[in-house]
C-alpha atoms as a PDB file:
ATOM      1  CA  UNK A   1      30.702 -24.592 -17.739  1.00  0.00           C
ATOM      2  CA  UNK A   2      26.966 -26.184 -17.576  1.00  0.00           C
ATOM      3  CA  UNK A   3      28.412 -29.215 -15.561  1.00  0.00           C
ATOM      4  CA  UNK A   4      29.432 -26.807 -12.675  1.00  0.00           C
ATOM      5  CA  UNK A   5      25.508 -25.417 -12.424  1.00  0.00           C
ATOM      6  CA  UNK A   6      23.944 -28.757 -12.766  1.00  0.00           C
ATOM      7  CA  UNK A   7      23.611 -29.109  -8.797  1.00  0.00           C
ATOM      8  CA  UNK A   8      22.064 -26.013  -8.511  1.00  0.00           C
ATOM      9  CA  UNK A   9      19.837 -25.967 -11.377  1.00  0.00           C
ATOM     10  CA  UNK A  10      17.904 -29.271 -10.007  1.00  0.00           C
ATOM     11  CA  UNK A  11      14.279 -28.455 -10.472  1.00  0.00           C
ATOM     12  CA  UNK A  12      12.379 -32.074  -9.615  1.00  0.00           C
ATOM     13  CA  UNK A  13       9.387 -33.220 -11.746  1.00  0.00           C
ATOM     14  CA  UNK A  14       7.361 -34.338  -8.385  1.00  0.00           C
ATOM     15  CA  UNK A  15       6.742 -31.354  -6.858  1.00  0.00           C
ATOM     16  CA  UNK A  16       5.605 -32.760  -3.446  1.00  0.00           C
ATOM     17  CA  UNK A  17       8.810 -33.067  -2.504  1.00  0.00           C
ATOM     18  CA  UNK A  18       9.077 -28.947  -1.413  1.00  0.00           C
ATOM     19  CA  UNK A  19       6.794 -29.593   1.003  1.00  0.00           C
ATOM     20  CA  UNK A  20       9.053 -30.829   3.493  1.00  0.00           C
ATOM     21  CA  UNK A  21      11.059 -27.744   2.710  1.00  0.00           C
ATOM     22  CA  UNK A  22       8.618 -25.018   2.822  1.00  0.00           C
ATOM     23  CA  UNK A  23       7.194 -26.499   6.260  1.00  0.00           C
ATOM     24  CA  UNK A  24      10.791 -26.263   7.786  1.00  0.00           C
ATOM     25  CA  UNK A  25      11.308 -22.593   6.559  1.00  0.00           C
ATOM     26  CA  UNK A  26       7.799 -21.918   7.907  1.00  0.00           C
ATOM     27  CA  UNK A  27       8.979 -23.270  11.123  1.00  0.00           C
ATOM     28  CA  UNK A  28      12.036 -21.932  10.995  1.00  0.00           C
ATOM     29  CA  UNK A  29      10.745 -18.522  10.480  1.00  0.00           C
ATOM     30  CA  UNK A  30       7.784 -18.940  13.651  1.00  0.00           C
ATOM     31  CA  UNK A  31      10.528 -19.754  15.844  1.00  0.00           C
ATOM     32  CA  UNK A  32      12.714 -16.578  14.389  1.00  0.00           C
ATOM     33  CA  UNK A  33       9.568 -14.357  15.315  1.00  0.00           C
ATOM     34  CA  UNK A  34       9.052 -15.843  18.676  1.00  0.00           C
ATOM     35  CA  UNK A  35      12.815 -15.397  19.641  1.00  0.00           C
ATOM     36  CA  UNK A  36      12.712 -12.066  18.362  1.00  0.00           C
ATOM     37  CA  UNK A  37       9.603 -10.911  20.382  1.00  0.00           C
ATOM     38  CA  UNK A  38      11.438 -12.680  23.609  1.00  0.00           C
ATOM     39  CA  UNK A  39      14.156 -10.693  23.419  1.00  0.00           C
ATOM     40  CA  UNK A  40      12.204  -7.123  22.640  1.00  0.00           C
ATOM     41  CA  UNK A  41      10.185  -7.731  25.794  1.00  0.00           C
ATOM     42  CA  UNK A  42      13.334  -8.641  27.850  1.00  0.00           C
ATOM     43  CA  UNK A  43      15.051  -5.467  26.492  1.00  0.00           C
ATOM     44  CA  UNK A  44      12.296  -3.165  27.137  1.00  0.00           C
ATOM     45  CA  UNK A  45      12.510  -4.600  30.852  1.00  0.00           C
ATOM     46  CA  UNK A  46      15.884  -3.664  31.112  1.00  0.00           C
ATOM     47  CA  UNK A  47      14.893  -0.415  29.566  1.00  0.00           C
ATOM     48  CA  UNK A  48      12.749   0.407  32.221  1.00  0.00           C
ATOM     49  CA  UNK A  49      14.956  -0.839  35.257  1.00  0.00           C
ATOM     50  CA  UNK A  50      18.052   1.053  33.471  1.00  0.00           C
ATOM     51  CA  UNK A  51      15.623   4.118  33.552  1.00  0.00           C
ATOM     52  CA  UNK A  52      14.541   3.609  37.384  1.00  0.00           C
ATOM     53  CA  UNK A  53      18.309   3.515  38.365  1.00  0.00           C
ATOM     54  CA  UNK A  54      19.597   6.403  36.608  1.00  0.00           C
ATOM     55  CA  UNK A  55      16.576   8.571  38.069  1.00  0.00           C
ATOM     56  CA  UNK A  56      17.713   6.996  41.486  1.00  0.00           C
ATOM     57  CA  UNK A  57      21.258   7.978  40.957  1.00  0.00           C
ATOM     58  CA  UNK A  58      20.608  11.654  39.767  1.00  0.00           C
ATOM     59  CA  UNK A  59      18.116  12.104  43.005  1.00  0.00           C
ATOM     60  CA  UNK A  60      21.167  10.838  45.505  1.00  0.00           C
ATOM     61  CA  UNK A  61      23.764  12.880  43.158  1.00  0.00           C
ATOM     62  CA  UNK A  62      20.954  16.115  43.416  1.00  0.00           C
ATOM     63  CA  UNK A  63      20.151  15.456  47.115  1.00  0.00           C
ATOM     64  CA  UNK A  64      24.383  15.184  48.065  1.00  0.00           C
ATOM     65  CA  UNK A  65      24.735  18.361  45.985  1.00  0.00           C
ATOM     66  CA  UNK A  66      22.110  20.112  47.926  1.00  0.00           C
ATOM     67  CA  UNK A  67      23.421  18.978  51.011  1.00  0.00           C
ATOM     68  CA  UNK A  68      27.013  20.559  50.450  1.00  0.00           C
ATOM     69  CA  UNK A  69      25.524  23.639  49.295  1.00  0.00           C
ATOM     70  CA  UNK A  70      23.300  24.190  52.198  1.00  0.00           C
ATOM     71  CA  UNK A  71      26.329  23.462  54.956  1.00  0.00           C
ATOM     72  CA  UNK A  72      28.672  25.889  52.948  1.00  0.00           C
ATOM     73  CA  UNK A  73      26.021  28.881  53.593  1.00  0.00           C
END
């Protein structure tokens, strides 16, 4: 059973060599925050221009519905 967890167990004496490791996760991770923050300030965009049509929709819908009530009087 210890020969199957040998692989994963491998713990090296030098340890300079997590360096290149830890600067690729810390890369890694900058560029995952940086995508991330792209694509909250895209959303909220779309947020607000979702928000601007739907007001102008309801104001056309109110302003028709208006309009049919004043010509049935």
């Amino acid at each position: 059973m210890s020969i199957l967890y040998s692989g994963f167990l491998y713990f090296p004496e030098d340890k300079s060599s997590y360096i290149p490791a830890a600067l690729e996760f810390l890369a890694i991770l900058i560029l995952c925050l940086v995508v991330f923050a792209v694509v909250k300030r895209i959303s909220k965009k779309e947020e607000h221009r979702t928000k601007a049509l739907e007001e102008y929709v309801l104001s056309k819908q109110h302003n028709a519905q208006e309009q049919t009530d004043s010509l049935r009087k």
